[in-house]
Protein backbone atom coordinates (compact mmCIF):
# COMPACT_ATOMS: atom_id res chain seq x y z
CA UNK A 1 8.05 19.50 35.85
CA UNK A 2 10.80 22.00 35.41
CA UNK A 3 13.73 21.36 34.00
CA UNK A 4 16.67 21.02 37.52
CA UNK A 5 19.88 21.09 37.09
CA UNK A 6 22.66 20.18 39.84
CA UNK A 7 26.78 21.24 39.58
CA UNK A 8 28.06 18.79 41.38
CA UNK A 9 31.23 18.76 42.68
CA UNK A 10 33.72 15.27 44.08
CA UNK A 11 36.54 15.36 45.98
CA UNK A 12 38.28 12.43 44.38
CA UNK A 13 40.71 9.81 47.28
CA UNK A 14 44.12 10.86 46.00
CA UNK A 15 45.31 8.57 42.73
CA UNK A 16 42.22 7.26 41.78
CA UNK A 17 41.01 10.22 39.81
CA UNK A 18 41.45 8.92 36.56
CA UNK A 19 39.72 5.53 37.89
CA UNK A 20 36.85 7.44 38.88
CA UNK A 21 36.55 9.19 35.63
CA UNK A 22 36.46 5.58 33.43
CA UNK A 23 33.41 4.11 35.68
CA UNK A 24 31.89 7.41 35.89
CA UNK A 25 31.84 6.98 31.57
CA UNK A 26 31.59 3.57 31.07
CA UNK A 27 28.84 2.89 34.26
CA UNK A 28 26.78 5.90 35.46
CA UNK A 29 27.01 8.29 32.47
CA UNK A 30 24.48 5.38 30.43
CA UNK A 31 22.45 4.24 32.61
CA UNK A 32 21.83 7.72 33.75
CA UNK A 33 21.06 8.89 30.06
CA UNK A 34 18.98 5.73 29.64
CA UNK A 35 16.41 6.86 33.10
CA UNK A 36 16.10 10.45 30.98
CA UNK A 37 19.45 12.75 32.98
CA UNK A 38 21.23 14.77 30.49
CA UNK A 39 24.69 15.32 31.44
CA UNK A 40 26.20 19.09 30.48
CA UNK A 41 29.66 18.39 30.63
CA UNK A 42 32.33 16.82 32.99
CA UNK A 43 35.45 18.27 34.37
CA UNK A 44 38.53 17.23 36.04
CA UNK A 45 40.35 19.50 38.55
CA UNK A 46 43.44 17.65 39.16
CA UNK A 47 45.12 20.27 40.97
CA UNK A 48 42.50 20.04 43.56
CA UNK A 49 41.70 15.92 43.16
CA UNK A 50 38.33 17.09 41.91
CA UNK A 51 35.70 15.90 39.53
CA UNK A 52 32.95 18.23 38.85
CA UNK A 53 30.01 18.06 36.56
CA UNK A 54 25.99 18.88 35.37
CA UNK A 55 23.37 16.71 35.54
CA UNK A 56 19.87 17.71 34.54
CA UNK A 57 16.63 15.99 34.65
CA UNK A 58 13.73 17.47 33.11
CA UNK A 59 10.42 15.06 33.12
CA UNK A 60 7.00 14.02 34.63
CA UNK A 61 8.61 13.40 37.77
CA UNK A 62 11.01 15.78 40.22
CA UNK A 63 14.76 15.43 39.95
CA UNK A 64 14.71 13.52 43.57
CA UNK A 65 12.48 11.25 42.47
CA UNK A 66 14.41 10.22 39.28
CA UNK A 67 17.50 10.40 41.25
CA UNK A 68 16.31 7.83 43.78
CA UNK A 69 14.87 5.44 40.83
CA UNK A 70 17.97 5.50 39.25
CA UNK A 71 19.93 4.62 42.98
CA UNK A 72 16.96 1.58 43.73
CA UNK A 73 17.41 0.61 39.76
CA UNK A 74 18.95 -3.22 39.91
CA UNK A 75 21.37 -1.85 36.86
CA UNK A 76 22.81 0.76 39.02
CA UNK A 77 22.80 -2.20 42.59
CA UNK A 78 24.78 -4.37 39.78
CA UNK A 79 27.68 -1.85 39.09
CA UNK A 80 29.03 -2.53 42.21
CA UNK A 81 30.37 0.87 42.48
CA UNK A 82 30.29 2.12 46.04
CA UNK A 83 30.92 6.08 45.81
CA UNK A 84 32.45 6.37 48.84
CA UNK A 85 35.27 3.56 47.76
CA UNK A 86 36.30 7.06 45.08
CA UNK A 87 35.09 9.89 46.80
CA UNK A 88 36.06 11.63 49.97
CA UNK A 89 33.46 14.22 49.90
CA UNK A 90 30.40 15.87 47.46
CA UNK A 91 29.30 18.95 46.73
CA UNK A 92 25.63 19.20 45.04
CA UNK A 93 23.91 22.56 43.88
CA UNK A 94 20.90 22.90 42.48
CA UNK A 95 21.59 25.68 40.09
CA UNK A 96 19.62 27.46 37.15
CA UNK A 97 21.03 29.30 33.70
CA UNK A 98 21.16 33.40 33.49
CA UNK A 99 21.76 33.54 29.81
């Protein structure tokens, strides 16, 4: 399959930004890299209470269906990280490189 990439974009609940960012690092970022993502970079907006970042899969199977083996993956179930404990809203885009 093609290589996808997504920008996606979190509006963070207000003071727990920097919380976010920490399990974000220590939780998602290796178990991702471990079921084959590659992750592009990560920002922090703080102005806006935002966290934005790239995630890319590029393998035998789509994106969507990496994505939702990593979600049904007992390492991510074990985390106990509930997104929507950090994150008011999310903005995904599937986007692809002009240079």
């Amino acid at each position: 399959m093609a290589k996808t990439t997504q920008l996606r974009t979190y509006t963070v609940r207000e003071g727990l930004l920097d919380e976010w960012v920490e399990r974000w690092r220590s939780e998602i970022v290796p178990l991702r890299v471990e079921l084959g993502f590659e992750i592009g970079g990560a920002w922090a907006d703080r102005e806006r209470n935002q966290f934005v970042w790239l995630i890319s899969y590029e393998g035998p199977e789509s994106f969507e269906e990496r994505n939702a083996l990593y979600w049904a993956s007992p390492a991510r179930k074990a985390m106990g990280l509930d997104p929507d404990d950090y994150l008011v809203s999310t903005d995904d885009r599937t986007v692809e490189p002009l240079v």
